[in-house]
PDB file of N, CA and C in Angstrom:
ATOM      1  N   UNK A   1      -1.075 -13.556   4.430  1.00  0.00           N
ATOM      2  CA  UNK A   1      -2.462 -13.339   4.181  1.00  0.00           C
ATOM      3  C   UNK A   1      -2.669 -13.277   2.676  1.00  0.00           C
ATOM      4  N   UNK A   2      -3.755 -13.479   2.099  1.00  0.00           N
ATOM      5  CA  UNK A   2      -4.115 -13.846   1.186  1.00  0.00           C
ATOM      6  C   UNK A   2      -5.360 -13.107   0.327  1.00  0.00           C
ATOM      7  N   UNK A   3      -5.278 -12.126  -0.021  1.00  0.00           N
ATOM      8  CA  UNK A   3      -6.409 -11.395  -0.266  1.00  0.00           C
ATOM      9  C   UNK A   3      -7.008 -11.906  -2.090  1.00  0.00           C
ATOM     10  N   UNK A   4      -8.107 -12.582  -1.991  1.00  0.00           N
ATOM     11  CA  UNK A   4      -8.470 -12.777  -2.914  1.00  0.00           C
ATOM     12  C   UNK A   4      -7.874 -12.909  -4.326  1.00  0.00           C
ATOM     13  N   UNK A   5      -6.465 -12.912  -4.462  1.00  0.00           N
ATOM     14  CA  UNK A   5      -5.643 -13.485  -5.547  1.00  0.00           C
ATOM     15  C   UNK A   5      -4.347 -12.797  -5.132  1.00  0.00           C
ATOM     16  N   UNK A   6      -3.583 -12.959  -6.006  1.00  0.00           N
ATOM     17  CA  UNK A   6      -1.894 -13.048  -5.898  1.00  0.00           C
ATOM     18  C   UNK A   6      -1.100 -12.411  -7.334  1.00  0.00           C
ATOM     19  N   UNK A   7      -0.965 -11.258  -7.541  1.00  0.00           N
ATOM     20  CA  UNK A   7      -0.949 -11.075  -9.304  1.00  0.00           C
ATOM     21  C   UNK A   7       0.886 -10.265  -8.960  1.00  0.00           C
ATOM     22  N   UNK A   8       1.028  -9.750  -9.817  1.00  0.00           N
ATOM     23  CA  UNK A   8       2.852  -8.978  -9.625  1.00  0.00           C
ATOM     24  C   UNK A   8       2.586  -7.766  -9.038  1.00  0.00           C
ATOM     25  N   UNK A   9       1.477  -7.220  -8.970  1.00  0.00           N
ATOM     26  CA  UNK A   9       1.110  -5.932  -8.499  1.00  0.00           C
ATOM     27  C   UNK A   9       0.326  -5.811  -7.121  1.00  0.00           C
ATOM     28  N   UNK A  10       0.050  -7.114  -6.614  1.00  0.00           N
ATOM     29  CA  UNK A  10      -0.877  -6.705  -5.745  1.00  0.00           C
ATOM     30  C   UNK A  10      -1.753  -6.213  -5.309  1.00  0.00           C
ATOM     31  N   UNK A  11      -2.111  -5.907  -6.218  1.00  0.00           N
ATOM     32  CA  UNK A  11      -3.963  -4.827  -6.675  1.00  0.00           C
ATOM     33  C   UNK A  11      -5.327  -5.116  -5.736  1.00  0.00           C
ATOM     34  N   UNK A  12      -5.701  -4.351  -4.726  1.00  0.00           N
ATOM     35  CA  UNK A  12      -6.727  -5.012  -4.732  1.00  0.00           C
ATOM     36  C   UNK A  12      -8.097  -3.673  -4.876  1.00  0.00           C
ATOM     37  N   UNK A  13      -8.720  -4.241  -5.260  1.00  0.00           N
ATOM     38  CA  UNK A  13      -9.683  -3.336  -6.450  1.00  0.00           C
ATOM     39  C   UNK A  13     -10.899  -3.514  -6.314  1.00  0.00           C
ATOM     40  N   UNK A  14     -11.917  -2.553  -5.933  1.00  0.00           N
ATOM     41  CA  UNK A  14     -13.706  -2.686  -5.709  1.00  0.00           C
ATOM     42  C   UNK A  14     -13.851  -2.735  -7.542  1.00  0.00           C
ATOM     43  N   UNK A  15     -13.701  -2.759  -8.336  1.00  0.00           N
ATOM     44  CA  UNK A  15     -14.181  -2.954  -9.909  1.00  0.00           C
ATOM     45  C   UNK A  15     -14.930  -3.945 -10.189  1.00  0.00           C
ATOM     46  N   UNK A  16     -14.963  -5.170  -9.548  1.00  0.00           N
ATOM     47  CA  UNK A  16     -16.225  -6.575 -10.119  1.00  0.00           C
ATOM     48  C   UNK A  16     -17.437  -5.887  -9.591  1.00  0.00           C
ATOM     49  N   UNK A  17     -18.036  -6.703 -10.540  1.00  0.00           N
ATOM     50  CA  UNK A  17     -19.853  -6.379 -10.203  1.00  0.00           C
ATOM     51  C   UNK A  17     -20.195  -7.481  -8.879  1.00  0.00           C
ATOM     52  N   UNK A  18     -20.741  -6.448  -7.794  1.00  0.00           N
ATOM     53  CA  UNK A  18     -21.238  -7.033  -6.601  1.00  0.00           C
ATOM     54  C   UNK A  18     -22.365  -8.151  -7.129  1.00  0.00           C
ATOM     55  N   UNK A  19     -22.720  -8.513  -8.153  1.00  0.00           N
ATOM     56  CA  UNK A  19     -23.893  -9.083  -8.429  1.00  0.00           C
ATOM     57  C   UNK A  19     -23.153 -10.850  -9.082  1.00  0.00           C
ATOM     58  N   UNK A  20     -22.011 -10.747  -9.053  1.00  0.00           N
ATOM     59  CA  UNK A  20     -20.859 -12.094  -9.848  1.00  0.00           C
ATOM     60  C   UNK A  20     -19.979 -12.542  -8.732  1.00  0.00           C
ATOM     61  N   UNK A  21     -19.936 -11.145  -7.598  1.00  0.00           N
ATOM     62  CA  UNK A  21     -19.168 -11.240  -6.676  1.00  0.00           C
ATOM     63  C   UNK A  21     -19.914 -10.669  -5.251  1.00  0.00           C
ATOM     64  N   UNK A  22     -20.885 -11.499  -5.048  1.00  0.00           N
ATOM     65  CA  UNK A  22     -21.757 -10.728  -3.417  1.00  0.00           C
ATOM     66  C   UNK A  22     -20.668 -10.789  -2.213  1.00  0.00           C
ATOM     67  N   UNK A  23     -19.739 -11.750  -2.232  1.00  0.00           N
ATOM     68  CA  UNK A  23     -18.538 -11.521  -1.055  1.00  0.00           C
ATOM     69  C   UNK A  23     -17.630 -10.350  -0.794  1.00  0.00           C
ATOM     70  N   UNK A  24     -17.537  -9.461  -1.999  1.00  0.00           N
ATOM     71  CA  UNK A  24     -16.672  -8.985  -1.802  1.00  0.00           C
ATOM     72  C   UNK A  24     -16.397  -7.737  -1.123  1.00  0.00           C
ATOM     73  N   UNK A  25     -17.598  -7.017  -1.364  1.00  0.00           N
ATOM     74  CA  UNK A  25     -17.962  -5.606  -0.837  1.00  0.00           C
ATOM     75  C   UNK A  25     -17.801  -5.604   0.604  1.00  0.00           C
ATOM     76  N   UNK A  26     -18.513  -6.302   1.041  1.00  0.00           N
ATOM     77  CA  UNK A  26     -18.331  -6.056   2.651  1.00  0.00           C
ATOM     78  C   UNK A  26     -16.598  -5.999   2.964  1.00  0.00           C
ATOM     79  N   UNK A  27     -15.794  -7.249   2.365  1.00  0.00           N
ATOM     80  CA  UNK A  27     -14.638  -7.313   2.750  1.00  0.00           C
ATOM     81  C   UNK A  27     -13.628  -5.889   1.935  1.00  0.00           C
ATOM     82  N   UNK A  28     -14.096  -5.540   0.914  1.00  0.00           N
ATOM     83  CA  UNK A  28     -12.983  -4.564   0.181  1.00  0.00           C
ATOM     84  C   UNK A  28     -13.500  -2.985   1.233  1.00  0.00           C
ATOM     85  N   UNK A  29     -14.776  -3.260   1.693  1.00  0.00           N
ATOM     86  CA  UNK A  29     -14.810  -2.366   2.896  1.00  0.00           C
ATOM     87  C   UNK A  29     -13.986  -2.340   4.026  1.00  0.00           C
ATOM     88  N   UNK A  30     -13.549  -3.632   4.249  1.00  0.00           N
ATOM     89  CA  UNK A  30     -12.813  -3.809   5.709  1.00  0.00           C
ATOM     90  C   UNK A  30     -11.650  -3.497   5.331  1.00  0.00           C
ATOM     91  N   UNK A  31     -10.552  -3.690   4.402  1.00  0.00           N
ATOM     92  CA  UNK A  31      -9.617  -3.604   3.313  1.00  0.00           C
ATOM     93  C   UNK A  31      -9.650  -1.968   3.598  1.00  0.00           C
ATOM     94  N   UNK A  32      -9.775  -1.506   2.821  1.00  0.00           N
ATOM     95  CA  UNK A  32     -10.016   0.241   2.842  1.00  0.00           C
ATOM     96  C   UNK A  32     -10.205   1.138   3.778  1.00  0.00           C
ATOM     97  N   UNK A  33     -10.959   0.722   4.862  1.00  0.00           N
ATOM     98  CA  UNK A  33     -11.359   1.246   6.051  1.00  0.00           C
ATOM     99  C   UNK A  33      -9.833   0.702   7.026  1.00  0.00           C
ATOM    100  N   UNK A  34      -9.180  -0.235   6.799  1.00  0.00           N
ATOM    101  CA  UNK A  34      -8.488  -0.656   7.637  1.00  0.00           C
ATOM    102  C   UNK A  34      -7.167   0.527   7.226  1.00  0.00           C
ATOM    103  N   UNK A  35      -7.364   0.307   5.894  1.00  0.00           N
ATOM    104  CA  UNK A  35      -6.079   1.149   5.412  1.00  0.00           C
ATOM    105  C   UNK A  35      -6.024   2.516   5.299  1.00  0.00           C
ATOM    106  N   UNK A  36      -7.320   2.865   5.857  1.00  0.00           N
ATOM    107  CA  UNK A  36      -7.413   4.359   5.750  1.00  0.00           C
ATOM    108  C   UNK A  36      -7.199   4.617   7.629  1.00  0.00           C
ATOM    109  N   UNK A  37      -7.349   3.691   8.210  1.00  0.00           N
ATOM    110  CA  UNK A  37      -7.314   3.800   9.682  1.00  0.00           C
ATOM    111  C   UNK A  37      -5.449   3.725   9.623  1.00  0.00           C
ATOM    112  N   UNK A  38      -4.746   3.458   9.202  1.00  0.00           N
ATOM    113  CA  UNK A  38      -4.112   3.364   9.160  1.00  0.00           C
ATOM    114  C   UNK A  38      -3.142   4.307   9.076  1.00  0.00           C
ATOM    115  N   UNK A  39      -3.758   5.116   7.889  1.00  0.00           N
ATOM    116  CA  UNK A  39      -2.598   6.128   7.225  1.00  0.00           C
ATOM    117  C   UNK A  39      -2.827   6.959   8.339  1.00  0.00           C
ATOM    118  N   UNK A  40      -4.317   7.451   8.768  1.00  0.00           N
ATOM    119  CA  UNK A  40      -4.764   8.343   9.635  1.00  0.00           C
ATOM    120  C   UNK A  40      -3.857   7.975  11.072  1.00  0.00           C
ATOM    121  N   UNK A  41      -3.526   7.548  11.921  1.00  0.00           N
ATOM    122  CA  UNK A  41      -2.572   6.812  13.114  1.00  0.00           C
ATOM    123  C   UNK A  41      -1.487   7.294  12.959  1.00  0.00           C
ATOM    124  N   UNK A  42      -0.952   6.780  11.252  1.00  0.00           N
ATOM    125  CA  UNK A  42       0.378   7.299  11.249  1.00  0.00           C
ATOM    126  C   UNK A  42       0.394   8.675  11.124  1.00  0.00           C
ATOM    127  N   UNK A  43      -0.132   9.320  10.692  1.00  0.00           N
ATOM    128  CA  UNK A  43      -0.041  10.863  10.499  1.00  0.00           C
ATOM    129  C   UNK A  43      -0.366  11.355  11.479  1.00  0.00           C
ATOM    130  N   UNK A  44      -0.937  10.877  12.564  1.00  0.00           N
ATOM    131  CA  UNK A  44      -1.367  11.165  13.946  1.00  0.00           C
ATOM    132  C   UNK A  44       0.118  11.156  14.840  1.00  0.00           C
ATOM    133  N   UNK A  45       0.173  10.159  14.635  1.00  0.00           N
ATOM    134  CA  UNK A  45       1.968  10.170  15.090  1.00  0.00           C
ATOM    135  C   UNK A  45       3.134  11.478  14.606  1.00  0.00           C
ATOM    136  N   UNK A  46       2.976  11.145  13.686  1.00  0.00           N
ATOM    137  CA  UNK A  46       3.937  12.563  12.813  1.00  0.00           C
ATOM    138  C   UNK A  46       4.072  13.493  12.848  1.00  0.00           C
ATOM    139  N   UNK A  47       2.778  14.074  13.769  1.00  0.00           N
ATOM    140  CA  UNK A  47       2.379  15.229  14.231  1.00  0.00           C
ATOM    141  C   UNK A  47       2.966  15.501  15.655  1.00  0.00           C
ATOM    142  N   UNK A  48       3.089  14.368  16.310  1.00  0.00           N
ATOM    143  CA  UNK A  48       3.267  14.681  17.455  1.00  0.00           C
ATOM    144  C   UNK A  48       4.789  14.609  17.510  1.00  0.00           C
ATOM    145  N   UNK A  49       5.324  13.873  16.859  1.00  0.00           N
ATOM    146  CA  UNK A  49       7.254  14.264  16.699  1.00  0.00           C
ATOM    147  C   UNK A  49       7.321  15.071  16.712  1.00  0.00           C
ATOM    148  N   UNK A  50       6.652  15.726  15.815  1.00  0.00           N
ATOM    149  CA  UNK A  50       6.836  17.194  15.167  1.00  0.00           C
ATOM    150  C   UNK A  50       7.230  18.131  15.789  1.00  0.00           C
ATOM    151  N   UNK A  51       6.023  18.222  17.214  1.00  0.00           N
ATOM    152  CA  UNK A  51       5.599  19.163  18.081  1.00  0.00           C
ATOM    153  C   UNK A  51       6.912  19.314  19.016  1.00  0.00           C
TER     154      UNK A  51
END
């Protein structure tokens, strides 16, 4: 997958102006939300080893 460029760091970053870049917001939403669904699952899990 291919997220809007390819750099050594892999950065991906809400910082451009939505007004140079109208595509991006919606998607750096899906991006973030995905990855926050994410961490949240796993720590959901972690909990329950735990127990």
């Amino acid at each position: 997958m291919l997220i809007f460029e390819a750099d050594s760091t892999a950065v991906v970053h809400n910082m451009d102006s939505p007004e140079l870049f109208p595509y991006k917001p919606p998607q750096m939403r899906k991006i973030f939300d995905a990855f926050a669904a994410m961490l949240c699952a796993r720590a959901g899990r972690g909990q329950e080893h735990a127990a």
